[in-house]
Structure formats: structure tokens, C-alpha cells
PDB file of N, CA and C in Angstrom:
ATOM      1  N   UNK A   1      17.572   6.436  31.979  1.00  0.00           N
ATOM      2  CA  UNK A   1      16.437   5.562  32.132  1.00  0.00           C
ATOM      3  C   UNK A   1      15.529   5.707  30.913  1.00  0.00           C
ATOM      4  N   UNK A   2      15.090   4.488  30.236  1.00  0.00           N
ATOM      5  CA  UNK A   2      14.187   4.418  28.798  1.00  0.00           C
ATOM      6  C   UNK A   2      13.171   4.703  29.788  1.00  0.00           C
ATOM      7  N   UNK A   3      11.978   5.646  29.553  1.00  0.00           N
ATOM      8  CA  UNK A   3      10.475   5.794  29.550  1.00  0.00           C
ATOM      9  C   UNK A   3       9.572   5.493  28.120  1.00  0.00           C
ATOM     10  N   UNK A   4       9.946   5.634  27.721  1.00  0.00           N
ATOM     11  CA  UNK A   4       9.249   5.102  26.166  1.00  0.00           C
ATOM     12  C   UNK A   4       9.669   5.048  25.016  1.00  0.00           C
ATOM     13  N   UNK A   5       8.823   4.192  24.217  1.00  0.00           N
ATOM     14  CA  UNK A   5       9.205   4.169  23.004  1.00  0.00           C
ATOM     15  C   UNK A   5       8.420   5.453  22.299  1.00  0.00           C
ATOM     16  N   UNK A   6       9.771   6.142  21.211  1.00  0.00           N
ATOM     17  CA  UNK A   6       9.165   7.380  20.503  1.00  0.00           C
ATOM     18  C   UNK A   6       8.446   6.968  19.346  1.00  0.00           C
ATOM     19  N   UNK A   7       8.906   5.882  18.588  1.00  0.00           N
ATOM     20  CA  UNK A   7       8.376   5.460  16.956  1.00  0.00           C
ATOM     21  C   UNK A   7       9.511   4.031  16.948  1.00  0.00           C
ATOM     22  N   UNK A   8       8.739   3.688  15.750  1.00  0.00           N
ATOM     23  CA  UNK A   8       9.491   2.576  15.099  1.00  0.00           C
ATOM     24  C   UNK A   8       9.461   3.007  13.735  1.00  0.00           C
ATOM     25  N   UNK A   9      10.682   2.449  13.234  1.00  0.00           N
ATOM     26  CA  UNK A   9      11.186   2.769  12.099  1.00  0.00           C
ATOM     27  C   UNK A   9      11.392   1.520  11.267  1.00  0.00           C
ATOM     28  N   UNK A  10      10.386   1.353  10.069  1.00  0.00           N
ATOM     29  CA  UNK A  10      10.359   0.451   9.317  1.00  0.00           C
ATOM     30  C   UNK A  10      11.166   0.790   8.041  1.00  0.00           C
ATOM     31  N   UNK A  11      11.428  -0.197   6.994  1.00  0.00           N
ATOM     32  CA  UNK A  11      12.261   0.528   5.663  1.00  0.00           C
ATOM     33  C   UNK A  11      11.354   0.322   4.631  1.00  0.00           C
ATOM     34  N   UNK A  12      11.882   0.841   3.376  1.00  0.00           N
ATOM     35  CA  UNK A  12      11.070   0.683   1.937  1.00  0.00           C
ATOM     36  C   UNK A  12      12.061   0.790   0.982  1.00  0.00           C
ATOM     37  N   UNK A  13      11.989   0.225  -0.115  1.00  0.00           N
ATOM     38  CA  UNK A  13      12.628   0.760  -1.082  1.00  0.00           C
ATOM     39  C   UNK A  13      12.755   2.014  -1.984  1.00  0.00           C
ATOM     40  N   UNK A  14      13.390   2.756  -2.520  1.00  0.00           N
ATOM     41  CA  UNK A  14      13.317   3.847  -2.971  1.00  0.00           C
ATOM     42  C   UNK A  14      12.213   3.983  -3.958  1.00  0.00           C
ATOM     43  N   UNK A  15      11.493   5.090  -3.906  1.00  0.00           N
ATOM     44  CA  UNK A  15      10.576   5.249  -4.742  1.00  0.00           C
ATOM     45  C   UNK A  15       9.150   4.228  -4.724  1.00  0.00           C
ATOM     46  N   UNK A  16       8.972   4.185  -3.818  1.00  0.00           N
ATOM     47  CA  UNK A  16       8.016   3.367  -2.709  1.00  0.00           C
ATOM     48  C   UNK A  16       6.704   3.494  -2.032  1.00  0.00           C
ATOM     49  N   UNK A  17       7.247   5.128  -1.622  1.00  0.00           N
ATOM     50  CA  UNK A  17       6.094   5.470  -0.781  1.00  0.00           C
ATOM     51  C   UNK A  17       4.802   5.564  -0.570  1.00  0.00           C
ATOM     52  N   UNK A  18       4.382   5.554  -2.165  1.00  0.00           N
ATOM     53  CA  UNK A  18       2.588   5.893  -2.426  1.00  0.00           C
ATOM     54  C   UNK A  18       1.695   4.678  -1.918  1.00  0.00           C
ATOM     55  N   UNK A  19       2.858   3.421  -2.797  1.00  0.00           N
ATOM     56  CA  UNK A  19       2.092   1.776  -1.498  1.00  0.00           C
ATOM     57  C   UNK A  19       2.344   1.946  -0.533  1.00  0.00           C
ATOM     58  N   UNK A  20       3.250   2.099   0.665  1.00  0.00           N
ATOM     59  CA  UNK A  20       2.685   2.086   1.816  1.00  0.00           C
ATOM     60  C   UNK A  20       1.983   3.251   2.481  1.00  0.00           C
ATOM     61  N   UNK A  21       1.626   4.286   2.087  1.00  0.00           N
ATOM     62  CA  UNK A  21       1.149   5.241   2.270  1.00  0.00           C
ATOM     63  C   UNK A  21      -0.236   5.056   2.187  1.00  0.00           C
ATOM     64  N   UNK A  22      -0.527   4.068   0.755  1.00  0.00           N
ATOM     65  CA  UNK A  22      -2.039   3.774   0.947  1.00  0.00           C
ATOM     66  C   UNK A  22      -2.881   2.625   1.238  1.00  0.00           C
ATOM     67  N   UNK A  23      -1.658   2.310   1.780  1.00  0.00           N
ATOM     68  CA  UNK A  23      -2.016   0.874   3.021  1.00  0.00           C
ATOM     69  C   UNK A  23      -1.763   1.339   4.711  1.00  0.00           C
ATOM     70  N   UNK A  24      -1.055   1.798   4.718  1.00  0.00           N
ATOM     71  CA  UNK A  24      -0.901   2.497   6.231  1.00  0.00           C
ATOM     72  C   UNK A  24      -2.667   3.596   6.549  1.00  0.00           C
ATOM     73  N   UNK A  25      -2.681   4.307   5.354  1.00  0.00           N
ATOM     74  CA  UNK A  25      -3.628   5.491   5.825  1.00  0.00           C
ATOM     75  C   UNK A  25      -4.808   4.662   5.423  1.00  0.00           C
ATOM     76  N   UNK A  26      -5.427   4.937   4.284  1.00  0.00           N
ATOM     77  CA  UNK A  26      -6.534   3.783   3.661  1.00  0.00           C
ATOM     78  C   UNK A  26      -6.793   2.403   4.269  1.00  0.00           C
ATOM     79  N   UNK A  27      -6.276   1.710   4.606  1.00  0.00           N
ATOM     80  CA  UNK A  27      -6.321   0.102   4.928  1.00  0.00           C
ATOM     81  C   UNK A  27      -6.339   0.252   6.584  1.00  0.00           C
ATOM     82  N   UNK A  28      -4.973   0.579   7.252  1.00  0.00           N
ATOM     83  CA  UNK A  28      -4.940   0.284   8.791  1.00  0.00           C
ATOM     84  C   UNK A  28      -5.686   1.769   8.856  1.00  0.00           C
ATOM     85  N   UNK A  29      -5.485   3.081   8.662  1.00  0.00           N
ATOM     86  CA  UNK A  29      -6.448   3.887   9.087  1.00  0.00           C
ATOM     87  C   UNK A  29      -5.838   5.274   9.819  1.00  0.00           C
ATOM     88  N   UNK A  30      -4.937   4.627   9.768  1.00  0.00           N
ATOM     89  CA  UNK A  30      -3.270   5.733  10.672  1.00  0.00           C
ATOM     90  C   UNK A  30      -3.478   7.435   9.905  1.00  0.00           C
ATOM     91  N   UNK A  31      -2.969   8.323  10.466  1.00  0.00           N
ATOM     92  CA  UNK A  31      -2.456   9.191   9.775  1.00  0.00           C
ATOM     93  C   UNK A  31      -0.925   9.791   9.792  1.00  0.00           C
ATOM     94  N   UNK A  32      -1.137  10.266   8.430  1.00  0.00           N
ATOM     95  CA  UNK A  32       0.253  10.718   7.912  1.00  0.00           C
ATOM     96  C   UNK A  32       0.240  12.312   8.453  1.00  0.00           C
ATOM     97  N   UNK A  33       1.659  12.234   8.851  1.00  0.00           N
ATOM     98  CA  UNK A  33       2.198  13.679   9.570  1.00  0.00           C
ATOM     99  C   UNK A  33       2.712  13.989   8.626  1.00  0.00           C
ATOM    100  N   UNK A  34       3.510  14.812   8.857  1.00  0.00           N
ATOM    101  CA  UNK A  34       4.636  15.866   8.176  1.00  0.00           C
ATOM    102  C   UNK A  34       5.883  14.936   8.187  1.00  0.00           C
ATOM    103  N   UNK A  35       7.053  15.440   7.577  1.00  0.00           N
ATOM    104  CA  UNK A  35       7.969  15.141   8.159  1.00  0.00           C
ATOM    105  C   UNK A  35       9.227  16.495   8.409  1.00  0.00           C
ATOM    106  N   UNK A  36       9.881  16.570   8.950  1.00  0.00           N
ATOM    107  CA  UNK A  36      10.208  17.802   8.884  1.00  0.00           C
ATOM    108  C   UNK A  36      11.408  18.390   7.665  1.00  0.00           C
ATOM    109  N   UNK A  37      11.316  19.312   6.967  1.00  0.00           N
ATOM    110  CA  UNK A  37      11.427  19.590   6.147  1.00  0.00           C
ATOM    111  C   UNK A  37      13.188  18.965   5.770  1.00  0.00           C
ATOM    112  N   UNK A  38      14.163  18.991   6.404  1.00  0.00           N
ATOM    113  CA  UNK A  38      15.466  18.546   6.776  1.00  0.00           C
ATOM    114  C   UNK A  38      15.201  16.805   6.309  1.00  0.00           C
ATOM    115  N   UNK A  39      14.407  16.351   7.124  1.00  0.00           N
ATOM    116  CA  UNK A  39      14.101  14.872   6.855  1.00  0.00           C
ATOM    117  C   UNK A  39      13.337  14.416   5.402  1.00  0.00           C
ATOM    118  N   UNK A  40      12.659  15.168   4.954  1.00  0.00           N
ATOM    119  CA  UNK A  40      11.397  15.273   4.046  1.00  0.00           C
ATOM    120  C   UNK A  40      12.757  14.823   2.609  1.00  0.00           C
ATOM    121  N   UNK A  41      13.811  15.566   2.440  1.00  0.00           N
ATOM    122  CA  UNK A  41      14.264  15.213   1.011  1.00  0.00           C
ATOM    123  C   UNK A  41      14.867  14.174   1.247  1.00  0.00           C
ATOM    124  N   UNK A  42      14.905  13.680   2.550  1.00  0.00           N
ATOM    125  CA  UNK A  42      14.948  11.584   2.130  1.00  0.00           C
ATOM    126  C   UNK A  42      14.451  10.406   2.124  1.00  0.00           C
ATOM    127  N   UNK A  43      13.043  11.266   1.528  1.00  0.00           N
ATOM    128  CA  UNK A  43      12.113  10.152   0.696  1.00  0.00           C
ATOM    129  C   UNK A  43      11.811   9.811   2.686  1.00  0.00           C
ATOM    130  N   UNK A  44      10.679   8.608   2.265  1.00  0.00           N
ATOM    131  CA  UNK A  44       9.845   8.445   3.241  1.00  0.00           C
ATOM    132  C   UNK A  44       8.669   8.989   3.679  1.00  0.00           C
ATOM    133  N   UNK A  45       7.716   8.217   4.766  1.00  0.00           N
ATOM    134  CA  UNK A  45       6.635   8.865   5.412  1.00  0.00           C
ATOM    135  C   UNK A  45       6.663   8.563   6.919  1.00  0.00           C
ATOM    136  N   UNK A  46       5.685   9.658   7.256  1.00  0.00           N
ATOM    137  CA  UNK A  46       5.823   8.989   8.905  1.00  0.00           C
ATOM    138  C   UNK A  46       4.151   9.166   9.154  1.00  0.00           C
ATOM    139  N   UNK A  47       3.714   7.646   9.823  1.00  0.00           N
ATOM    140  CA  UNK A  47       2.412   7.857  10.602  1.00  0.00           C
ATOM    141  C   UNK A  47       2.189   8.222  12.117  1.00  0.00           C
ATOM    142  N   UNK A  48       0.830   8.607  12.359  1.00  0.00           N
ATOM    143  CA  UNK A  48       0.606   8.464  13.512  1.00  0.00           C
ATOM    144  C   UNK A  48      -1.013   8.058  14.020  1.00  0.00           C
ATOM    145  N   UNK A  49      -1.098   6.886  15.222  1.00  0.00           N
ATOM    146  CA  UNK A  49      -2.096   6.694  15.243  1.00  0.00           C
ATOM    147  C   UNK A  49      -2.135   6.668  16.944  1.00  0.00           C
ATOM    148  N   UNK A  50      -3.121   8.057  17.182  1.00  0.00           N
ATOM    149  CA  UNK A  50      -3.134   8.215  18.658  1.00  0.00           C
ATOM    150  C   UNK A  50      -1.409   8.508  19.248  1.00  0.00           C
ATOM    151  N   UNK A  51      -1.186   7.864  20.462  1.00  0.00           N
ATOM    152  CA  UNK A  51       0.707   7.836  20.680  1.00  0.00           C
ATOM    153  C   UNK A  51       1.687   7.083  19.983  1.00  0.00           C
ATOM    154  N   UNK A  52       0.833   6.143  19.228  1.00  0.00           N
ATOM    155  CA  UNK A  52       1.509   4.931  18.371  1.00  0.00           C
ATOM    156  C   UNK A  52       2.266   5.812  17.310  1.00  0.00           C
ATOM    157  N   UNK A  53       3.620   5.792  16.745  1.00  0.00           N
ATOM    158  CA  UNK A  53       4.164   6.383  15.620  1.00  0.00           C
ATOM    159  C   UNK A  53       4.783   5.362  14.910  1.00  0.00           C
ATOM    160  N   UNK A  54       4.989   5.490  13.560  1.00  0.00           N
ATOM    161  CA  UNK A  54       5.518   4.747  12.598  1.00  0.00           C
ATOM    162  C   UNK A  54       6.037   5.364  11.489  1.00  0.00           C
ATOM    163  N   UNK A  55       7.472   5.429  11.229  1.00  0.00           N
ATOM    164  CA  UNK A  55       8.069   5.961  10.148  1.00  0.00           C
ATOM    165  C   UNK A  55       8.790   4.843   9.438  1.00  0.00           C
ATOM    166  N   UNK A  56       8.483   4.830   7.766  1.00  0.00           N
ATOM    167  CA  UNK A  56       8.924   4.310   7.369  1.00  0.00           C
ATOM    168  C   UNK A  56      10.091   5.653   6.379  1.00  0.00           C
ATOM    169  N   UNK A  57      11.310   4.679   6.455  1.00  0.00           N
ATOM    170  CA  UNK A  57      12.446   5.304   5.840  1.00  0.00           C
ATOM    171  C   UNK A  57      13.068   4.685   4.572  1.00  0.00           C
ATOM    172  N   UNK A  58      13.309   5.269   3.618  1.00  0.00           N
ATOM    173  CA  UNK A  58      14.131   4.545   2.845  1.00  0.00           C
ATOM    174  C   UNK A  58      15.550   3.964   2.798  1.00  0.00           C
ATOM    175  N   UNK A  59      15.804   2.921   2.095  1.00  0.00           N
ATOM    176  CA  UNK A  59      16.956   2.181   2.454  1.00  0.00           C
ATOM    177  C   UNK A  59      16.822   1.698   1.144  1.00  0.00           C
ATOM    178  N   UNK A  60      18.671   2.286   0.557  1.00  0.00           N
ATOM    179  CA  UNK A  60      19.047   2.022  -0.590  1.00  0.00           C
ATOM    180  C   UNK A  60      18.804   0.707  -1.290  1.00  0.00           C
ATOM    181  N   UNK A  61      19.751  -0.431  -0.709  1.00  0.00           N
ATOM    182  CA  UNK A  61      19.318  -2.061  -0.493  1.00  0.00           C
ATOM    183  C   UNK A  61      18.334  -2.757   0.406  1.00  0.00           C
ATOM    184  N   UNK A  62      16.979  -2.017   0.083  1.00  0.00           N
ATOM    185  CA  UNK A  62      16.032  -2.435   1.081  1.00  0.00           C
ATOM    186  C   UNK A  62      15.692  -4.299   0.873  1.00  0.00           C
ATOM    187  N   UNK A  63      15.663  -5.095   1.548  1.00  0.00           N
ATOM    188  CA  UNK A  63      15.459  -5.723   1.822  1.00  0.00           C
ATOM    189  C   UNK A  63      14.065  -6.281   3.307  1.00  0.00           C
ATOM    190  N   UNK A  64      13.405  -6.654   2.904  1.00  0.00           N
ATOM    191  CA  UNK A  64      12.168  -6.898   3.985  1.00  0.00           C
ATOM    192  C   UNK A  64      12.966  -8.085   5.255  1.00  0.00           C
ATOM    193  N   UNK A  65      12.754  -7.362   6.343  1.00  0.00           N
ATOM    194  CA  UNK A  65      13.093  -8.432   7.573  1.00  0.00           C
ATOM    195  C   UNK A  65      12.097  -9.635   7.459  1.00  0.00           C
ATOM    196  N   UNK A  66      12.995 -10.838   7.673  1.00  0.00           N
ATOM    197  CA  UNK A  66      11.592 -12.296   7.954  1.00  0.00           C
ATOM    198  C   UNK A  66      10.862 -12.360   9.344  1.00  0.00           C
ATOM    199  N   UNK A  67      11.969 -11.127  10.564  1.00  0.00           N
ATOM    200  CA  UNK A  67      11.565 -12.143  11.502  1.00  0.00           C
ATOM    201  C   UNK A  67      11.030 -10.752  12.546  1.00  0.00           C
ATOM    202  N   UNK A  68      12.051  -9.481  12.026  1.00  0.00           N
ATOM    203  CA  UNK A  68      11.179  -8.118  13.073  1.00  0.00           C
ATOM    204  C   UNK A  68      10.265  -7.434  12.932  1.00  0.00           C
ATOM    205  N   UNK A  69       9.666  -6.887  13.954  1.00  0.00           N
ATOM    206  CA  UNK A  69       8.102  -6.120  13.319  1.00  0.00           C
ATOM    207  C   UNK A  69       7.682  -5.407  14.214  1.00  0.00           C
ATOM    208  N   UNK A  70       7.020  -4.509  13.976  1.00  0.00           N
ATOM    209  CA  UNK A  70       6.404  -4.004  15.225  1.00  0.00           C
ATOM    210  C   UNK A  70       4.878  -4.610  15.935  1.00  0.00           C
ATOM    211  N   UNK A  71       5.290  -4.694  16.653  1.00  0.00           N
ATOM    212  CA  UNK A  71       3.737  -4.962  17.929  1.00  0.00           C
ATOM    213  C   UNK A  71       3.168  -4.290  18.152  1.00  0.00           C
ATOM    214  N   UNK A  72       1.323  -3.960  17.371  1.00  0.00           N
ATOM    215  CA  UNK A  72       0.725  -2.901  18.031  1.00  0.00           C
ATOM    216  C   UNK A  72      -0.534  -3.415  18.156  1.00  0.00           C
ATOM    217  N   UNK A  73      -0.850  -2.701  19.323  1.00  0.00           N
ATOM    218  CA  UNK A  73      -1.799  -3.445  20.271  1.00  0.00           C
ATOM    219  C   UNK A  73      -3.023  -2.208  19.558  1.00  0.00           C
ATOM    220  N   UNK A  74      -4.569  -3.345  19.640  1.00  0.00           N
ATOM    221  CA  UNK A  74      -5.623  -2.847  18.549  1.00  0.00           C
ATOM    222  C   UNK A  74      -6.827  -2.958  19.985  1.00  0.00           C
ATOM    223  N   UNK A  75      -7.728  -2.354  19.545  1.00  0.00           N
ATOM    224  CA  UNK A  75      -9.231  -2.882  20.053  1.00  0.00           C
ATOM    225  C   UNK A  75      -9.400  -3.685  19.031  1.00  0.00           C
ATOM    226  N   UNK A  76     -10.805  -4.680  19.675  1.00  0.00           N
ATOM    227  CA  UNK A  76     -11.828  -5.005  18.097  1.00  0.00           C
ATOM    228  C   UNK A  76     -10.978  -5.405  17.405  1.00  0.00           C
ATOM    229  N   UNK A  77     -10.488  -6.707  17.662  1.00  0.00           N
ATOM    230  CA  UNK A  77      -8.769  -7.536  16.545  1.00  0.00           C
ATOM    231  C   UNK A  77     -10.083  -7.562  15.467  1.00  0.00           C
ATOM    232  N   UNK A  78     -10.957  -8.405  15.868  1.00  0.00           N
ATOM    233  CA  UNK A  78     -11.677  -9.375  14.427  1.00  0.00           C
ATOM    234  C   UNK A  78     -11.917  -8.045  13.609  1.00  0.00           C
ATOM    235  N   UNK A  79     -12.774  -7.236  13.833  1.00  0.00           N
ATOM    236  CA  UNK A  79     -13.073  -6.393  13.083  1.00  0.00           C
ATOM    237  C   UNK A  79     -11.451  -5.597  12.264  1.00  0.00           C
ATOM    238  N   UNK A  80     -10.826  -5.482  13.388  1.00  0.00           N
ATOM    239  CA  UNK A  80      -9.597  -4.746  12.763  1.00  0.00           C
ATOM    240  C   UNK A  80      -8.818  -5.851  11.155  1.00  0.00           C
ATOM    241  N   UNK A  81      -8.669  -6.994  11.967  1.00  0.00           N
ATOM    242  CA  UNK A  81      -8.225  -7.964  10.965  1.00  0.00           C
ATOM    243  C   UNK A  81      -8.897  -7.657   9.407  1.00  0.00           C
ATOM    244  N   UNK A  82     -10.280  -7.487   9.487  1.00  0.00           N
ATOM    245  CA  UNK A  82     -10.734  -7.421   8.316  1.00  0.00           C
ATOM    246  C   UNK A  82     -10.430  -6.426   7.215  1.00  0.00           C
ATOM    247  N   UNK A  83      -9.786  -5.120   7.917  1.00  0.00           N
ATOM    248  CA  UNK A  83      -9.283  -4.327   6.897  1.00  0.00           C
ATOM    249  C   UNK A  83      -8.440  -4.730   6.131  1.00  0.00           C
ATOM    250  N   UNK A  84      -7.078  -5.396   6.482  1.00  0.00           N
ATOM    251  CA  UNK A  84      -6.263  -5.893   5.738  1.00  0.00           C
ATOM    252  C   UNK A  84      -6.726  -6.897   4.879  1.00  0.00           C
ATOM    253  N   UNK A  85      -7.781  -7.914   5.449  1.00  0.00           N
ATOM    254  CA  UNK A  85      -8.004  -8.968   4.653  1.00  0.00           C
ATOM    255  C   UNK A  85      -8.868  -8.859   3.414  1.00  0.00           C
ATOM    256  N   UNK A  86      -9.624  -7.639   3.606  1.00  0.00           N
ATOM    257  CA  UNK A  86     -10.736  -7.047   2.411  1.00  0.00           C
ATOM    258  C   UNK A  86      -9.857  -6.775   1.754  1.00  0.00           C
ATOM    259  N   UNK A  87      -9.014  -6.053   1.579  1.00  0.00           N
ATOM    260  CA  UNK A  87      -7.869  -5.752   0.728  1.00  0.00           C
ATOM    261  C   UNK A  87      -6.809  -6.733  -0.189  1.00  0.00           C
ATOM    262  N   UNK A  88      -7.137  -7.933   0.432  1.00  0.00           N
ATOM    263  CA  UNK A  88      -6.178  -9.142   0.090  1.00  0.00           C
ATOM    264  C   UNK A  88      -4.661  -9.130   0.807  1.00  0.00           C
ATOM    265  N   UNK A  89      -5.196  -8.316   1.744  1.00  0.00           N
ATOM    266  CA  UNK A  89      -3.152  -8.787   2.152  1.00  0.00           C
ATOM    267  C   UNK A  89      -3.739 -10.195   2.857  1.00  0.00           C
ATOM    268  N   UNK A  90      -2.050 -10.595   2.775  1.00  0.00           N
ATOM    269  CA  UNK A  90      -1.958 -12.050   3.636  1.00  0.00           C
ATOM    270  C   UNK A  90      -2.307 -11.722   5.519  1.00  0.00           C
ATOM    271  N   UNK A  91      -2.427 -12.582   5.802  1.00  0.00           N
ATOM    272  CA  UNK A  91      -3.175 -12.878   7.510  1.00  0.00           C
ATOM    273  C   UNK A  91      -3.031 -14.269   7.865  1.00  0.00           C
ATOM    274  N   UNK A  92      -1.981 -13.961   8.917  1.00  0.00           N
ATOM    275  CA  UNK A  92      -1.743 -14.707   9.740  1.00  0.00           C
ATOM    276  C   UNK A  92      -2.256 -14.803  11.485  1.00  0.00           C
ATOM    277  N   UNK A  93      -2.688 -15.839  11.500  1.00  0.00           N
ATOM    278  CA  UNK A  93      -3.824 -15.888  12.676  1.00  0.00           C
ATOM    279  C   UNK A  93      -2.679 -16.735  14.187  1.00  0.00           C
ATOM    280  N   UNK A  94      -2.179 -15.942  15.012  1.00  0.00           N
ATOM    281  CA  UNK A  94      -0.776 -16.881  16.011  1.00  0.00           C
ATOM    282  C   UNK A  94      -1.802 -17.098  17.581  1.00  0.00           C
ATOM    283  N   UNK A  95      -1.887 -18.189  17.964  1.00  0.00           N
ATOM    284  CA  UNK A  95      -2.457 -18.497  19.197  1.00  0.00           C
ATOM    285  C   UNK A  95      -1.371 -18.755  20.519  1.00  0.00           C
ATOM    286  N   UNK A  96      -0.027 -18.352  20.294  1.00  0.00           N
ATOM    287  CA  UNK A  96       1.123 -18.837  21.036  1.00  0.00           C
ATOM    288  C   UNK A  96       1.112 -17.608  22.290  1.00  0.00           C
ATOM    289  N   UNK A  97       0.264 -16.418  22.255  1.00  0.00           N
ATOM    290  CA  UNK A  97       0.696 -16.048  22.955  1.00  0.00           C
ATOM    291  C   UNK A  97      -0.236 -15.174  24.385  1.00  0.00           C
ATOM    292  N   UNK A  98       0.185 -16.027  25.514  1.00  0.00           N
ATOM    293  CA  UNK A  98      -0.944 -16.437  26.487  1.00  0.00           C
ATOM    294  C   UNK A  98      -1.476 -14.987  26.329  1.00  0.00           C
ATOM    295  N   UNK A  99      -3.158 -14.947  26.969  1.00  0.00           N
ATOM    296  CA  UNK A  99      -3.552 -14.229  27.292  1.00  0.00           C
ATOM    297  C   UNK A  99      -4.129 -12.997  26.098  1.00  0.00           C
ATOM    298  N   UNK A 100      -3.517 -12.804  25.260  1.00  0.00           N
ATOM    299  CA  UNK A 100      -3.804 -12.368  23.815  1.00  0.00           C
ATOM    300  C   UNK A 100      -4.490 -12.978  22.425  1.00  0.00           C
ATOM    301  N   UNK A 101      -4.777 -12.232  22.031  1.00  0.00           N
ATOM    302  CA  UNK A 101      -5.378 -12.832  20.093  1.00  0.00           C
ATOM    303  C   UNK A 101      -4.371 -12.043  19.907  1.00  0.00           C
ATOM    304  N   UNK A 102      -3.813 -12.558  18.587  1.00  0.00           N
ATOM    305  CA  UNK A 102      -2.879 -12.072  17.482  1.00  0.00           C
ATOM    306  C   UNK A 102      -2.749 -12.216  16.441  1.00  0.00           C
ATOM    307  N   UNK A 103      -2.443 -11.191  15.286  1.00  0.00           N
ATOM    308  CA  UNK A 103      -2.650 -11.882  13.600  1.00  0.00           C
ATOM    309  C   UNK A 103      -1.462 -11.311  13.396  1.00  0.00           C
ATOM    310  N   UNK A 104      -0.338 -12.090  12.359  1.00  0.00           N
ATOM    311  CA  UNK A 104       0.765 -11.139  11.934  1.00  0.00           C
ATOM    312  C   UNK A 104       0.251 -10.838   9.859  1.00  0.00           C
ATOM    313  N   UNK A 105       0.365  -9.584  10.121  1.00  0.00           N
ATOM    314  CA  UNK A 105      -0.033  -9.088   8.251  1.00  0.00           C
ATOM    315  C   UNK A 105       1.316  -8.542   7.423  1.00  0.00           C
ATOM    316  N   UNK A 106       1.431  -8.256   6.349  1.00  0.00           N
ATOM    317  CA  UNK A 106       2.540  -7.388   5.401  1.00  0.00           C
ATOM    318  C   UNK A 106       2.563  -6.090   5.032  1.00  0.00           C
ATOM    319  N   UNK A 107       3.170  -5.358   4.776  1.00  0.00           N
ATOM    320  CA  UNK A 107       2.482  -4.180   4.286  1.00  0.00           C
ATOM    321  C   UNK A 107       2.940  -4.808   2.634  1.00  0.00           C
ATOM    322  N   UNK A 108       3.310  -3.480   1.568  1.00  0.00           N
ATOM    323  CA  UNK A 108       2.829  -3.480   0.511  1.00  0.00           C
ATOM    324  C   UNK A 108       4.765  -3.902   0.167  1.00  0.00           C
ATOM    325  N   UNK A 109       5.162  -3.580   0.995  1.00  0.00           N
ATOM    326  CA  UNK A 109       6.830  -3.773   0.564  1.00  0.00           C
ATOM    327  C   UNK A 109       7.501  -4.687   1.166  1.00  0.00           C
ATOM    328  N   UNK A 110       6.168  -5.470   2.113  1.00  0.00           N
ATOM    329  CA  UNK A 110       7.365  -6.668   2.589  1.00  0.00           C
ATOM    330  C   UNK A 110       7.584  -6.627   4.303  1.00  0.00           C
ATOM    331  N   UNK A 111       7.012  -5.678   4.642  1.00  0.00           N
ATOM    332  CA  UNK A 111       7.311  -5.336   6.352  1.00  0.00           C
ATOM    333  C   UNK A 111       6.279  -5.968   7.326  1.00  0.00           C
ATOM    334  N   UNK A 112       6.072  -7.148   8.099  1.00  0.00           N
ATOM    335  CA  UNK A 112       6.130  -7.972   8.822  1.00  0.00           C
ATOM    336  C   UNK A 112       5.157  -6.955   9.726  1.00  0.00           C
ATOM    337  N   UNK A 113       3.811  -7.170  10.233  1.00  0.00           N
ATOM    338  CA  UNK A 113       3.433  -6.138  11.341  1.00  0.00           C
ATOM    339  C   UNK A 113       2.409  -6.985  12.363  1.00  0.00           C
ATOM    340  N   UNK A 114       2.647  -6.916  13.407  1.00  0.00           N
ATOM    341  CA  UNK A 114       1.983  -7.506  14.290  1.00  0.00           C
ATOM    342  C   UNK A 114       1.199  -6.928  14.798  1.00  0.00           C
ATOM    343  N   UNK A 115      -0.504  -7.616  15.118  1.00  0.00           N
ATOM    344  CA  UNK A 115      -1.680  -6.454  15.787  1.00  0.00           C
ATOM    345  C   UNK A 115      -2.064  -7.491  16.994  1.00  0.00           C
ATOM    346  N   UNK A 116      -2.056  -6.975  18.032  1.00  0.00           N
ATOM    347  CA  UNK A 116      -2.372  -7.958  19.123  1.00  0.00           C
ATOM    348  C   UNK A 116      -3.585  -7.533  20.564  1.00  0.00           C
ATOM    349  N   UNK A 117      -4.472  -8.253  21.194  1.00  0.00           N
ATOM    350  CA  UNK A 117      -5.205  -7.303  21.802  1.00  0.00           C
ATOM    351  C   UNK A 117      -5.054  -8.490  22.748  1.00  0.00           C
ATOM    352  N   UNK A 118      -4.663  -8.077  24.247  1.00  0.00           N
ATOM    353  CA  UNK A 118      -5.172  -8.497  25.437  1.00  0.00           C
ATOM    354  C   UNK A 118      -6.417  -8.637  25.300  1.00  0.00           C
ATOM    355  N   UNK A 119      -6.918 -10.614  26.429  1.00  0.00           N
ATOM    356  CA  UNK A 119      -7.903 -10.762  26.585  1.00  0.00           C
ATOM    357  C   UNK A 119      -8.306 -11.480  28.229  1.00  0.00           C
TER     358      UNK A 119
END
């Protein structure tokens, strides 16, 4: 039986990490863990914000997905929205989905991220 999700695992290209590292921590606000030392010499970072986790991994032929992403649910969208947008990332504003506000943003390599708050 699934009880939860542990993390999501996004990709980057090799030699990568410092942009999303200072868009994940700096911009959305997340923090960076460890990774464990076994994992650590293959490149990558992993966040954490509250139970929410996010590791991004490297991938030789990284390529950015058009269409998967993760869904993470925010307080305070408007205010939240604005971090990314002070920054100049792109912002996308989606009204399709009942009962919620939603914006979909990028990170620095191309990764698709969805912030959504019940209303």
C-alpha cells in the first residue's frame, strides 16, 4: 500500500547545479540538505521545504520535460508568485482548475513547476 510520496526527482544537466541551487534556495526559499555521501559524487542537490522534498539529479542527455512537473501546494500564491517573477522567471497564471489558483514557473534549466493553493 503507497502512503506517501517521499520526493520528486527532477533532472539537470551536468555541471548545473549552482543555477538551480540558487533559484530553489534564494528565489522559492527551500532548503538544501545533504546528500548522502554515496549519492553526493553524482553531482546533484536535494531540497527540502517543511515535508515537501525535491531532488534534482543529473542526467547525462538532460533534456527539460514540456509536459511533467511537480505540484506543490503554497500559502499566499500572490505573494509567493512574486518571488519568481522579481527575478524574471517566466509565470504562467492557469484558471482550469476548480476550486484552486495556480501559476506554472521554470526553474533555471528548463523544469516545469507547478504552485497551487486551494480556495
Amino acid at each position: 500500500m503507497i502512503t506517501a510520496v517521499d520526493h520528486v526527482q527532477l533532472a539537470a544537466p551536468p555541471g548545473s547545479e549552482e543555477r538551480p541551487r540558487a533559484y530553489y534556495v534564494g528565489v522559492l526559499g527551500v532548503t538544501e540538505v545533504p546528500k548522502p555521501p554515496a549519492l553526493a559524487r553524482r553531482g546533484g542537490c536535494w531540497f527540502r521545504a517543511g515535508s515537501v522534498r525535491l531532488h534534482l539529479g543529473i542526467e547525462e542527455d538532460f533534456r527539460a520535460a514540456g509536459k511533467a512537473h511537480p505540484g506543490l501546494r503554497v500559502t499566499g500564491i500572490d505573494a509567493y508568485a512574486a518571488r519568481p517573477a522579481s527575478h524574471g522567471a517566466p509565470l504562467t497564471w492557469d484558471s482550469a482548475l476548480p476550486g484552486h489558483r495556480r501559476f506554472y514557473t521554470w526553474d533555471p534549466v528548463g523544469n516545469r513547476l507547478e504552485f497551487l493553493e486551494p480556495h
